[in-house]
Protein backbone atom coordinates (compact mmCIF):
# COMPACT_ATOMS: atom_id res chain seq x y z
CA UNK A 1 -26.46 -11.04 -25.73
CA UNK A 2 -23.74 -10.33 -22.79
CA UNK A 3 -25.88 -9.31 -19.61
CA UNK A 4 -23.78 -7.83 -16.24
CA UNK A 5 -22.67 -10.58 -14.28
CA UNK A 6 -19.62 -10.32 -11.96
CA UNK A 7 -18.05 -13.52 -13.65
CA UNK A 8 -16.98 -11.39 -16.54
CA UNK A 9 -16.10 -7.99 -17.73
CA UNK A 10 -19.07 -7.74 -20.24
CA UNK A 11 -22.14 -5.55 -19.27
CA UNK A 12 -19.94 -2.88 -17.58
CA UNK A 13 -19.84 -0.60 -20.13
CA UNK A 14 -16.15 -1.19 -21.55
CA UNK A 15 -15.79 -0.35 -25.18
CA UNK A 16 -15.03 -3.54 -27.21
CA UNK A 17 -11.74 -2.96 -28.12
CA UNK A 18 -10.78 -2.58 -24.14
CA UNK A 19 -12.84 -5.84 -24.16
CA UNK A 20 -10.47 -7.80 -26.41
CA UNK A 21 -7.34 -5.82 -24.62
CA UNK A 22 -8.69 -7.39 -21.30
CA UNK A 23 -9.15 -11.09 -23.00
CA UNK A 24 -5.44 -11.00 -24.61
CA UNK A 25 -4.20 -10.01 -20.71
CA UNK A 26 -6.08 -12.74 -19.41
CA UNK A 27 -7.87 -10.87 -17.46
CA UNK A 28 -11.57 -12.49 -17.48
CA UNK A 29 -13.37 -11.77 -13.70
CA UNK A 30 -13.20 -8.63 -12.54
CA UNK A 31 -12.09 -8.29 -8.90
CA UNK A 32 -15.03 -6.77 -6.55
CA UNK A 33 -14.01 -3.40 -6.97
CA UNK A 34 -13.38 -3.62 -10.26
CA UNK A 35 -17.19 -4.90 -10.55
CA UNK A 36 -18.36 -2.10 -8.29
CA UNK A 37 -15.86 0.73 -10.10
CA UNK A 38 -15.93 0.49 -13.41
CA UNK A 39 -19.13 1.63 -14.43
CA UNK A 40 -19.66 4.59 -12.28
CA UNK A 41 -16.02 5.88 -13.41
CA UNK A 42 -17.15 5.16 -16.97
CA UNK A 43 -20.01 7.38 -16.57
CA UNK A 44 -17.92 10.56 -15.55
CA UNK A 45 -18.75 10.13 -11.81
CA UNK A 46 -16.75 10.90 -8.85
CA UNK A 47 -15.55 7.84 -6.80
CA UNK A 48 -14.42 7.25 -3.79
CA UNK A 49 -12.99 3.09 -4.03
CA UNK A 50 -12.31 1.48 -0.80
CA UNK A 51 -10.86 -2.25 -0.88
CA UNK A 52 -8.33 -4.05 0.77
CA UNK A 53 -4.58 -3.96 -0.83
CA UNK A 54 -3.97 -6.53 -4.23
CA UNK A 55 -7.36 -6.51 -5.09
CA UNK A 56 -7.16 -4.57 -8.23
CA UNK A 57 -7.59 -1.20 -7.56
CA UNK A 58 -5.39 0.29 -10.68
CA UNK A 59 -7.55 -1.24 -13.10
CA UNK A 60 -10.83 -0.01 -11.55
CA UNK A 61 -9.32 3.57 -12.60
CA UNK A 62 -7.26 2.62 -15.67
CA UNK A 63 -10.00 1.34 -17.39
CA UNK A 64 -12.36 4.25 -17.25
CA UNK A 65 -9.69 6.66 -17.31
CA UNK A 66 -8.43 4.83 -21.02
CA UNK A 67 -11.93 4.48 -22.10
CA UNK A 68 -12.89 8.57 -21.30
CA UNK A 69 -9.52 9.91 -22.81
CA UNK A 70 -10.37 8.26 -25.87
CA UNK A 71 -14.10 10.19 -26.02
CA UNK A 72 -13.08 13.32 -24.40
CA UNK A 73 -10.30 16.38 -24.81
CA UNK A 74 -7.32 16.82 -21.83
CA UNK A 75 -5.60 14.31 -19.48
CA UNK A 76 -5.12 12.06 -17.20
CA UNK A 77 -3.08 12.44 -14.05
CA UNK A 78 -2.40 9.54 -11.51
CA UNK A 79 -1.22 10.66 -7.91
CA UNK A 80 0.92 7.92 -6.11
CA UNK A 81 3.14 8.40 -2.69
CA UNK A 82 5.85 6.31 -4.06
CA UNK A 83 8.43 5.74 -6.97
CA UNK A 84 7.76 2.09 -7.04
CA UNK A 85 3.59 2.54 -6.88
CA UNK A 86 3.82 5.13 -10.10
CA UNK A 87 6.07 2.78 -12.46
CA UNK A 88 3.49 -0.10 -11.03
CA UNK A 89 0.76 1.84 -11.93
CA UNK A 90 2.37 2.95 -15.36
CA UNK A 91 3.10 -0.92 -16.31
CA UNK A 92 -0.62 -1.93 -15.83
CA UNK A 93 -2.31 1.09 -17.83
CA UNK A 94 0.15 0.89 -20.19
CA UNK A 95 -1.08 -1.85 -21.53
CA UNK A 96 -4.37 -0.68 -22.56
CA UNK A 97 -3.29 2.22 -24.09
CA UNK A 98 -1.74 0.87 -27.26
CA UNK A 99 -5.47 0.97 -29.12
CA UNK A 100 -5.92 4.11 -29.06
CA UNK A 101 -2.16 5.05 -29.67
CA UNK A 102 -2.09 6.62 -26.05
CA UNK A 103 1.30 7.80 -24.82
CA UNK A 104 1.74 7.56 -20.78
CA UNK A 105 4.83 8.74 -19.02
CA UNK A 106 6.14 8.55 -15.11
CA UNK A 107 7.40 12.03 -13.14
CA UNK A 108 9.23 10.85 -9.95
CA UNK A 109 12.20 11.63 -8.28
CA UNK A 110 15.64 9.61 -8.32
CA UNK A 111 15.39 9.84 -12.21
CA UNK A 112 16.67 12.51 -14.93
CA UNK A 113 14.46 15.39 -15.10
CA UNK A 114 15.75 16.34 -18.54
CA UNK A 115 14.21 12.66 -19.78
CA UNK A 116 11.32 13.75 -18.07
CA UNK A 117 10.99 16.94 -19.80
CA UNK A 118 11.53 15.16 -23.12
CA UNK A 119 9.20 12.74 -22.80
CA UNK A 120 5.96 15.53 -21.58
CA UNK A 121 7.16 17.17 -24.78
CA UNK A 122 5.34 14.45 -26.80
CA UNK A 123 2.23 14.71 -25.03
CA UNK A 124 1.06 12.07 -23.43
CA UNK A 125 -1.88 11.81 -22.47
CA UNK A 126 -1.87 10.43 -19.05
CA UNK A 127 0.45 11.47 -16.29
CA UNK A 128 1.20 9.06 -13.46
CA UNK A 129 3.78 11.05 -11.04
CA UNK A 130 4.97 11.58 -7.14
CA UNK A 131 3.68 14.76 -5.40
CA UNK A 132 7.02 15.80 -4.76
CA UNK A 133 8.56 15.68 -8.64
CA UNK A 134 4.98 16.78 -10.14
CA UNK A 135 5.39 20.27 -8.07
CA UNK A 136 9.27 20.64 -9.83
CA UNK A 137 8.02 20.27 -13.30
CA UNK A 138 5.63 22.57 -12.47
CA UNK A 139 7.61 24.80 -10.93
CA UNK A 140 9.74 24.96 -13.39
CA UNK A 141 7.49 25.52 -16.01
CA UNK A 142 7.61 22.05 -18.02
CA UNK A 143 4.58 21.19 -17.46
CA UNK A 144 0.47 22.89 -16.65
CA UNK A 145 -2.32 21.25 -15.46
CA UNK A 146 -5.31 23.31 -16.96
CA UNK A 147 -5.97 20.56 -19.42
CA UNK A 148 -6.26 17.70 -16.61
CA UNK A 149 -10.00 16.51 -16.84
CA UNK A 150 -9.23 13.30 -14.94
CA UNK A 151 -7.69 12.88 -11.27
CA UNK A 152 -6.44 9.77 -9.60
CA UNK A 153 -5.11 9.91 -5.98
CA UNK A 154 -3.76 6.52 -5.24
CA UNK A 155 -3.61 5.57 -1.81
CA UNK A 156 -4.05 9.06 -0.70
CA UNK A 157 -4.35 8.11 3.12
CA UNK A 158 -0.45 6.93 2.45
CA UNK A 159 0.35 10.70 1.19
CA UNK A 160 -1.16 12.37 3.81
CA UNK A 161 0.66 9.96 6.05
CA UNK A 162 3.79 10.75 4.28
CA UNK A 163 3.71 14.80 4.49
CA UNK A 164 2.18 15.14 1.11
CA UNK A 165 -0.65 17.48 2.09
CA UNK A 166 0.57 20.90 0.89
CA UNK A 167 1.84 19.65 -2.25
CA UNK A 168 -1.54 17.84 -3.42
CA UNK A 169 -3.39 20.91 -2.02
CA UNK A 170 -1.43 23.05 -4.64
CA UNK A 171 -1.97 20.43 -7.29
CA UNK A 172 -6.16 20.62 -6.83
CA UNK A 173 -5.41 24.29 -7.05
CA UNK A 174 -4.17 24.06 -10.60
CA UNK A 175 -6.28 21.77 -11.87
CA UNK A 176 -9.85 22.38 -13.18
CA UNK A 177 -12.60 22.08 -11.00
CA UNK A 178 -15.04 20.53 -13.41
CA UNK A 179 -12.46 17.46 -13.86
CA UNK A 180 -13.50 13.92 -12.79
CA UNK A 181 -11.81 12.69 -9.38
CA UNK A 182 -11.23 9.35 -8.40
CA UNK A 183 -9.75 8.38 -5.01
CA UNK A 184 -8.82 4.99 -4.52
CA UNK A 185 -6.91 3.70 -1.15
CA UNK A 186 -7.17 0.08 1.13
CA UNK A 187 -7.82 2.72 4.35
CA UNK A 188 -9.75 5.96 4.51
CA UNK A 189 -9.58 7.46 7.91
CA UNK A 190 -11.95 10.52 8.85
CA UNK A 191 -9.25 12.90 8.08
CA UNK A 192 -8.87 12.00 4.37
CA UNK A 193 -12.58 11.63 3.97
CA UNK A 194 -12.69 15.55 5.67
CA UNK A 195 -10.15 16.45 2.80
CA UNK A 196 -11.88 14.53 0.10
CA UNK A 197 -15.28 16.19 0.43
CA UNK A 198 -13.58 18.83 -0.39
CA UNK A 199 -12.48 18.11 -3.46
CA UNK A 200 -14.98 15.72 -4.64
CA UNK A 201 -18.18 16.08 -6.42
CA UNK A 202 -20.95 14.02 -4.96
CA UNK A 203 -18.94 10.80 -5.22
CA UNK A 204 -20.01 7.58 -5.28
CA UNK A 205 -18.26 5.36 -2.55
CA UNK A 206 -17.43 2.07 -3.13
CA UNK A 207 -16.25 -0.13 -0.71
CA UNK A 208 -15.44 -3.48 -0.42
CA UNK A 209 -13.59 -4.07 2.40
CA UNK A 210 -13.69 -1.85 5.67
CA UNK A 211 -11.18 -0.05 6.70
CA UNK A 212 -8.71 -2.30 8.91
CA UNK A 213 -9.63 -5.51 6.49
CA UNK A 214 -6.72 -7.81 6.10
CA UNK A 215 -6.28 -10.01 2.71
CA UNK A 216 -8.81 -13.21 2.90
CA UNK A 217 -6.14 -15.92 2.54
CA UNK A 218 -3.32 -14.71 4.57
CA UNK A 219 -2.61 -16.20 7.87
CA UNK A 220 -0.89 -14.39 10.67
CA UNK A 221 1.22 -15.28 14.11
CA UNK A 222 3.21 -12.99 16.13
CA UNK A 223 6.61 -13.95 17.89
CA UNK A 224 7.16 -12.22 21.29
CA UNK A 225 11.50 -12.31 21.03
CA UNK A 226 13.97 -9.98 22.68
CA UNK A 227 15.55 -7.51 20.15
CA UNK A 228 19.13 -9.00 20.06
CA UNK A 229 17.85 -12.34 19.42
CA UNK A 230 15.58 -11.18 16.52
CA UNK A 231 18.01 -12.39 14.10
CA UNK A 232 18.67 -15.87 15.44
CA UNK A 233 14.96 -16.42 15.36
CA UNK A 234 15.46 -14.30 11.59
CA UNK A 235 17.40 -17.38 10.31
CA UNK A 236 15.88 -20.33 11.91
CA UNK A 237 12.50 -19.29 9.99
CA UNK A 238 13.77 -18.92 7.26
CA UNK A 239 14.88 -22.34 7.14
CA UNK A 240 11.86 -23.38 7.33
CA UNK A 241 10.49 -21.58 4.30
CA UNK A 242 11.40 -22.23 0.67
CA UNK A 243 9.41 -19.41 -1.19
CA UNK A 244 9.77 -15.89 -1.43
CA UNK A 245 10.34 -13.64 1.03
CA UNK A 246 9.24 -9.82 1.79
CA UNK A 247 11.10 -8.44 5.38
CA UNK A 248 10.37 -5.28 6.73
CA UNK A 249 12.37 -3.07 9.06
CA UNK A 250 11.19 0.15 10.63
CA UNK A 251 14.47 2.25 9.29
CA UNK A 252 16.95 1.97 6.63
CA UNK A 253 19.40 1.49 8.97
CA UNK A 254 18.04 -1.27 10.29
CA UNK A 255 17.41 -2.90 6.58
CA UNK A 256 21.04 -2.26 6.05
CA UNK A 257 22.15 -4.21 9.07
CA UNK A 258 19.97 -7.15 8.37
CA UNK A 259 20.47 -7.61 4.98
CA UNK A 260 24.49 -7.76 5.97
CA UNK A 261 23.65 -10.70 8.42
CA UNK A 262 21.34 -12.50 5.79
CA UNK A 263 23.97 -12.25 3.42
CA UNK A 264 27.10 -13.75 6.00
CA UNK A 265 24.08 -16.30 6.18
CA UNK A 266 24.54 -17.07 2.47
CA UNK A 267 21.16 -15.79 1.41
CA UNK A 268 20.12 -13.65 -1.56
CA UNK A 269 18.36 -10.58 -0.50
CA UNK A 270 18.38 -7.02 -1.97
CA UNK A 271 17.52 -4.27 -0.28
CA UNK A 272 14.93 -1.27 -0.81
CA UNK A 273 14.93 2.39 1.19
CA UNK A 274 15.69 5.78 1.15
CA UNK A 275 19.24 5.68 0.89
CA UNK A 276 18.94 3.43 -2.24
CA UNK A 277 19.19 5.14 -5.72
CA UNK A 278 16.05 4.61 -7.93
CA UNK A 279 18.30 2.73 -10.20
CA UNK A 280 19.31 0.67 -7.34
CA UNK A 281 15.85 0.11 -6.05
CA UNK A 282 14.84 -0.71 -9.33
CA UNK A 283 17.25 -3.52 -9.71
CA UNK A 284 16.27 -4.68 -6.73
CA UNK A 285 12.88 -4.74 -7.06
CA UNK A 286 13.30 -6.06 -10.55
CA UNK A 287 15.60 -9.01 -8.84
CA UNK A 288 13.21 -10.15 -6.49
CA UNK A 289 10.49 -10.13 -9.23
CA UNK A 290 12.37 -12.61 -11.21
CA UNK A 291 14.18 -14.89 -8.31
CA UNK A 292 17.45 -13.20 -8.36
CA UNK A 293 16.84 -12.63 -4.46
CA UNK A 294 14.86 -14.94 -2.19
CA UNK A 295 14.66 -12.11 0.27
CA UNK A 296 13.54 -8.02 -0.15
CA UNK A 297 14.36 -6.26 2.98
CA UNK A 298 12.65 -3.16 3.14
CA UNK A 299 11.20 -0.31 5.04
CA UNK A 300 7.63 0.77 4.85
CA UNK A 301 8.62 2.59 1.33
CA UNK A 302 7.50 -1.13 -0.36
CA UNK A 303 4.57 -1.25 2.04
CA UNK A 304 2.26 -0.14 -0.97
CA UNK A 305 3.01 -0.43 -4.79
CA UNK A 306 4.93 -3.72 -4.72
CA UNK A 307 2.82 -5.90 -6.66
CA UNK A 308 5.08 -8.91 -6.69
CA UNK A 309 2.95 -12.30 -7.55
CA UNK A 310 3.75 -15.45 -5.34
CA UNK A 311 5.35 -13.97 -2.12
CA UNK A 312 5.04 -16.86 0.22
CA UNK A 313 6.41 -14.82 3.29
CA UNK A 314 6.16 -11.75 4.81
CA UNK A 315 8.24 -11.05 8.07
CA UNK A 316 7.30 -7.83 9.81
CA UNK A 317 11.20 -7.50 11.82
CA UNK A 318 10.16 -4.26 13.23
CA UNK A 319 6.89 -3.73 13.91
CA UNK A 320 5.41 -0.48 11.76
CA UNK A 321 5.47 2.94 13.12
CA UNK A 322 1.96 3.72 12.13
CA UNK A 323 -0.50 0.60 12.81
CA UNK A 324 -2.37 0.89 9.30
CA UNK A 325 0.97 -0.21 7.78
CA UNK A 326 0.29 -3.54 9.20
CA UNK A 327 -1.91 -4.14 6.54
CA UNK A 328 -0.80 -3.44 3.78
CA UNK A 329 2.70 -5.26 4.81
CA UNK A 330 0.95 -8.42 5.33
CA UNK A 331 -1.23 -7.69 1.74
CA UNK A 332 1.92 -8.31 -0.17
CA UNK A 333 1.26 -12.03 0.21
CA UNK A 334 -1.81 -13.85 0.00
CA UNK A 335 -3.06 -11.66 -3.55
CA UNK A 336 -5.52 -12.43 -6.03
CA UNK A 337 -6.49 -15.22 -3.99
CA UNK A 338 -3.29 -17.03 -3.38
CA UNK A 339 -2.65 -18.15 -0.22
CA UNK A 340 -0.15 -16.54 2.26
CA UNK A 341 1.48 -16.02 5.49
CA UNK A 342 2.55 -13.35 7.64
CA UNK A 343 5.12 -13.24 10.82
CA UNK A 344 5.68 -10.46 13.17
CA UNK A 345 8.24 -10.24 15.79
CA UNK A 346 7.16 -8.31 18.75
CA UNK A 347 9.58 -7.59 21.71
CA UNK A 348 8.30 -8.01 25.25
CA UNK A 349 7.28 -4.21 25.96
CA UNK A 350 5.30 -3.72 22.77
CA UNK A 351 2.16 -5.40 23.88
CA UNK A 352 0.33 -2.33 23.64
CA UNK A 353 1.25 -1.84 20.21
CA UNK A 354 -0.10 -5.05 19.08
CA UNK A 355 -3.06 -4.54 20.93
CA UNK A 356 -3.75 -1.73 18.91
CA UNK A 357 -2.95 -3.62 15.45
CA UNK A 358 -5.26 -6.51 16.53
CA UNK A 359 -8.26 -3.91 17.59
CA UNK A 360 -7.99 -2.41 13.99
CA UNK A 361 -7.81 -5.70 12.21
CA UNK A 362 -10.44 -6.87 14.43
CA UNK A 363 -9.02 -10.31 15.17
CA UNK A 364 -6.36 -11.74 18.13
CA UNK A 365 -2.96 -12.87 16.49
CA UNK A 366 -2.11 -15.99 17.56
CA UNK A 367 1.48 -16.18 19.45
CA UNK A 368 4.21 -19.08 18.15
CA UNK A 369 7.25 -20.07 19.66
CA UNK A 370 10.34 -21.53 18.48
CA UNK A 371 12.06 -24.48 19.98
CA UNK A 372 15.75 -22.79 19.89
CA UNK A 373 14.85 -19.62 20.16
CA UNK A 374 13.49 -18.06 23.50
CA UNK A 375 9.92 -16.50 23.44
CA UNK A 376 8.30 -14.60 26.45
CA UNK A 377 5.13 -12.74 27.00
CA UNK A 378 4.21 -8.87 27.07
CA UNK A 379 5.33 -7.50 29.74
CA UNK A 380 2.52 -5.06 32.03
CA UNK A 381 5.06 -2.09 31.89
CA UNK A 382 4.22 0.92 29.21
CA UNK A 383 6.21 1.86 26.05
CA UNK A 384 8.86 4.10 26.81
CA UNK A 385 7.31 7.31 25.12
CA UNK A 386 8.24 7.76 21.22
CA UNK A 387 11.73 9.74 20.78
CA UNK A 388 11.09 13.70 20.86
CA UNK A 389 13.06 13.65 17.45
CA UNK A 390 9.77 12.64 15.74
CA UNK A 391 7.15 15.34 17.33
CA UNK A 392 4.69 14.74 14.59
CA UNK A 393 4.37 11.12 14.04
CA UNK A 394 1.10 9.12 14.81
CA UNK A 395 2.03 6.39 16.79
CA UNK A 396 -0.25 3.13 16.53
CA UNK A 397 -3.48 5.02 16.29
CA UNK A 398 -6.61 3.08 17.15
CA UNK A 399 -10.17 3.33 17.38
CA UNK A 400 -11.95 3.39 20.19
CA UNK A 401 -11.46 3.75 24.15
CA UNK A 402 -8.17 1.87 25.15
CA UNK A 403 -9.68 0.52 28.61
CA UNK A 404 -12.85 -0.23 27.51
CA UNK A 405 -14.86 -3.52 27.88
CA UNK A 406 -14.82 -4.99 24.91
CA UNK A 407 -12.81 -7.59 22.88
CA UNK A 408 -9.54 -5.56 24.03
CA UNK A 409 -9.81 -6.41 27.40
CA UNK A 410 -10.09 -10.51 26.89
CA UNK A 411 -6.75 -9.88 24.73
CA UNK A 412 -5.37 -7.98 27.59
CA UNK A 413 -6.57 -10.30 30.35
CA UNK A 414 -5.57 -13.85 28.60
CA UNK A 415 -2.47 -12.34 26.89
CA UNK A 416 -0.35 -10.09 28.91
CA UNK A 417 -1.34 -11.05 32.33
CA UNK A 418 -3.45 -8.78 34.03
CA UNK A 419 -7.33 -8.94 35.32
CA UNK A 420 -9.83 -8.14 32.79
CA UNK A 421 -11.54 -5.23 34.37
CA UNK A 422 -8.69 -2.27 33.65
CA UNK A 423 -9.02 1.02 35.64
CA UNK A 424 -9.46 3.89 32.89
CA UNK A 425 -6.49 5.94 34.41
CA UNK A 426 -4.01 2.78 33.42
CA UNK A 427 -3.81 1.43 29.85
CA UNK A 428 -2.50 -2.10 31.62
């Protein structure tokens, strides 16, 4: 007789024919949250699922989502901030819908709304969309969500971060309050924990990983480079690497520019922003997936919901506007217990933003340099102050008291130079 044991999928209440759907995936050991998930979603609970990104969040809902739908009347609808997240999260349910002749489909924007409309006109029965193209099928009448009984938000810290908050307020509005909810994310700040009580029935939270967790087997170093010889020191690393590689940029203009040097370099890299059509990004994406590229340059729209296996590399060029990017960046590589690696350039006035990455991950990044390429050290002078063009961004948020006298003053005193005891008036 199978008993529970988190070697196998067995004993957590998934109907046999899931069972055999899992074996014929090859998917035998559930992940932790998987393990922790699964059998409080079967049973119709609320949960809230907190673990570190590429540890198998979408099958710790798709599973009990699939397995309810097929026992229960109305449908399922999957929340995602991004395009690329929803078809991800569409591939991997889609899968284990075929037994019970389930039809899925994806709303999200950059794609034909009259395909859209077709395809809700043969009812599927789960819904994985973007806030943003949800609402238009809505508005325009193509679509209700009375008959939802189960919710997914998907990395809903990500939507709030992203300006998503009114829409996903109207979407709880139109949905039944008796449905199921199930919030999955690889950060929960207080904020989104204010907002999910809210819409939550005594959930269960699971978490694996707190908040500001990093992936287990991915190692980290930081490069302290002026910003006009960022792509010098761009190309000499990249020599030394073979593998895949994932580069972010803080703006699409800035992906543009380097994926124009990389390419006078003779290197195969696509590249993935807002300015790129979802066919485009979809090629690209696809490309990299296969080997057509070496190299993905992207902004922090592939942050979350690229789920790309073997990325050796990933090269933070820019460092992120908001510090819980840094995460899951540097997740894209070292998942489901692969090994990785992670390099971030940092030029000498952002010491204070590291600082704050390094007190949310909890750990000191050690600093490299390159024998052809000068390196320096932070510098003691302050950030000029964020451009007034961008009122409302959070910029590198951190817990706890800047100048206090814990870990973050060693990093301050051995690192950038100063004495360890820091007046409170003077960050530095």
């Amino acid at each position: 007789m199978n008993t529970t044991t988190q070697d196998s999928f067995y004993g957590l209440g998934i109907a046999p024919g899931l069972l055999d759907a899992l074996e014929k995936l090859k998917f035998t050991v559930p992940t932790p949250i998987q393990y922790k998930a699964i059998p409080i979603a079967i049973e119709g609970k609320d949960v809230m699922g907190i673990a570190q990104t590429g540890t198998g969040k979408t099958l710790a809902f798709g599973i009990p989502m699939v397995q309810r739908l097929a026992q229960i009347q109305g449908r399922g609808l999957v929340v995602v901030p991004t395009r690329e997240l929803a078809i991800q999260v569409n591939e991997s349910i889609s899968k284990l819908t075929p037994i019970y002749k389930m039809k899925t489909t994806v709303l999200i924007g950059g794609e034909s709304m009259y395909l859209q409309t077709q395809s809700l006109r043969n009812n599927p029965r789960i819904i994985i969309a973007t806030p943003g193209r949800l609402n238009d099928h809505v508005n325009q009448r193509h679509i209700r969500l009375d008959d939802v009984c189960i919710l997914v938000l998907d990395e809903a810290d990500r939507m709030f971060d992203m300006g998503f908050a009114p829409q996903i307020e109207r979407i709880l509005k139109l949905i039944p309050s008796d449905r199921q909810t199930m919030l999955f994310s690889a950060t929960m700040p207080p904020s989104i924990l204010k907002i999910a009580s809210n819409c939550m029935h005594l959930p269960v939270r699971t978490e694996i990983a707190p908040t500001g967790t990093t992936a287990e087997f991915v190692t980290q170093e930081i490069f302290i480079v002026n910003h006009d010889l960022k792509g010098k020191l761009l190309g000499e690393l990249l020599k030394q690497y073979t593998g895949s590689v994932l580069l972010f940029m803080r703006t699409k203009i800035g992906a543009q520019r380097v994926t124009r040097l990389l390419r006078t370099m003779g290197l195969g890299v696509a590249e993935i922003h807002s300015d790129r059509t979802q066919v485009q990004r979809r090629e690209a994406l696809n490309g990299f997936k296969i080997g057509k590229y070496r190299i993905l340059a992207a902004t922090d729209i592939a942050a979350r919901g690229i789920d790309v296996k073997g990325i050796e590399l990933v090269i933070n060029y820019d460092l992120p506007d908001d510090v819980e990017n840094y995460i899951h960046r540097i997740g894209r590589t070292g998942r489901a217990g692969l090994k990785g690696h992670a390099i971030s350039f940092a030029t000498p006035d952002q010491g204070r933003d590291v600082q704050d990455i390094e007190k949310m991950i909890r750990t000191t990044i050690p600093l490299s340099s390159h024998p052809n390429i000068p390196t320096g050290r932070f510098s003691s002078a302050p950030k000029p102050a964020a451009p007034s063009r961008y009122p409302s961004r959070k910029r590198y948020q951190s817990s706890g008291n800047r100048s206090g006298s814990g870990s973050g003053d060693n990093v301050l005193a051995n690192r950038f130079g100063v004495k360890k005891t820091v007046r409170k008036s003077k960050p530095w």
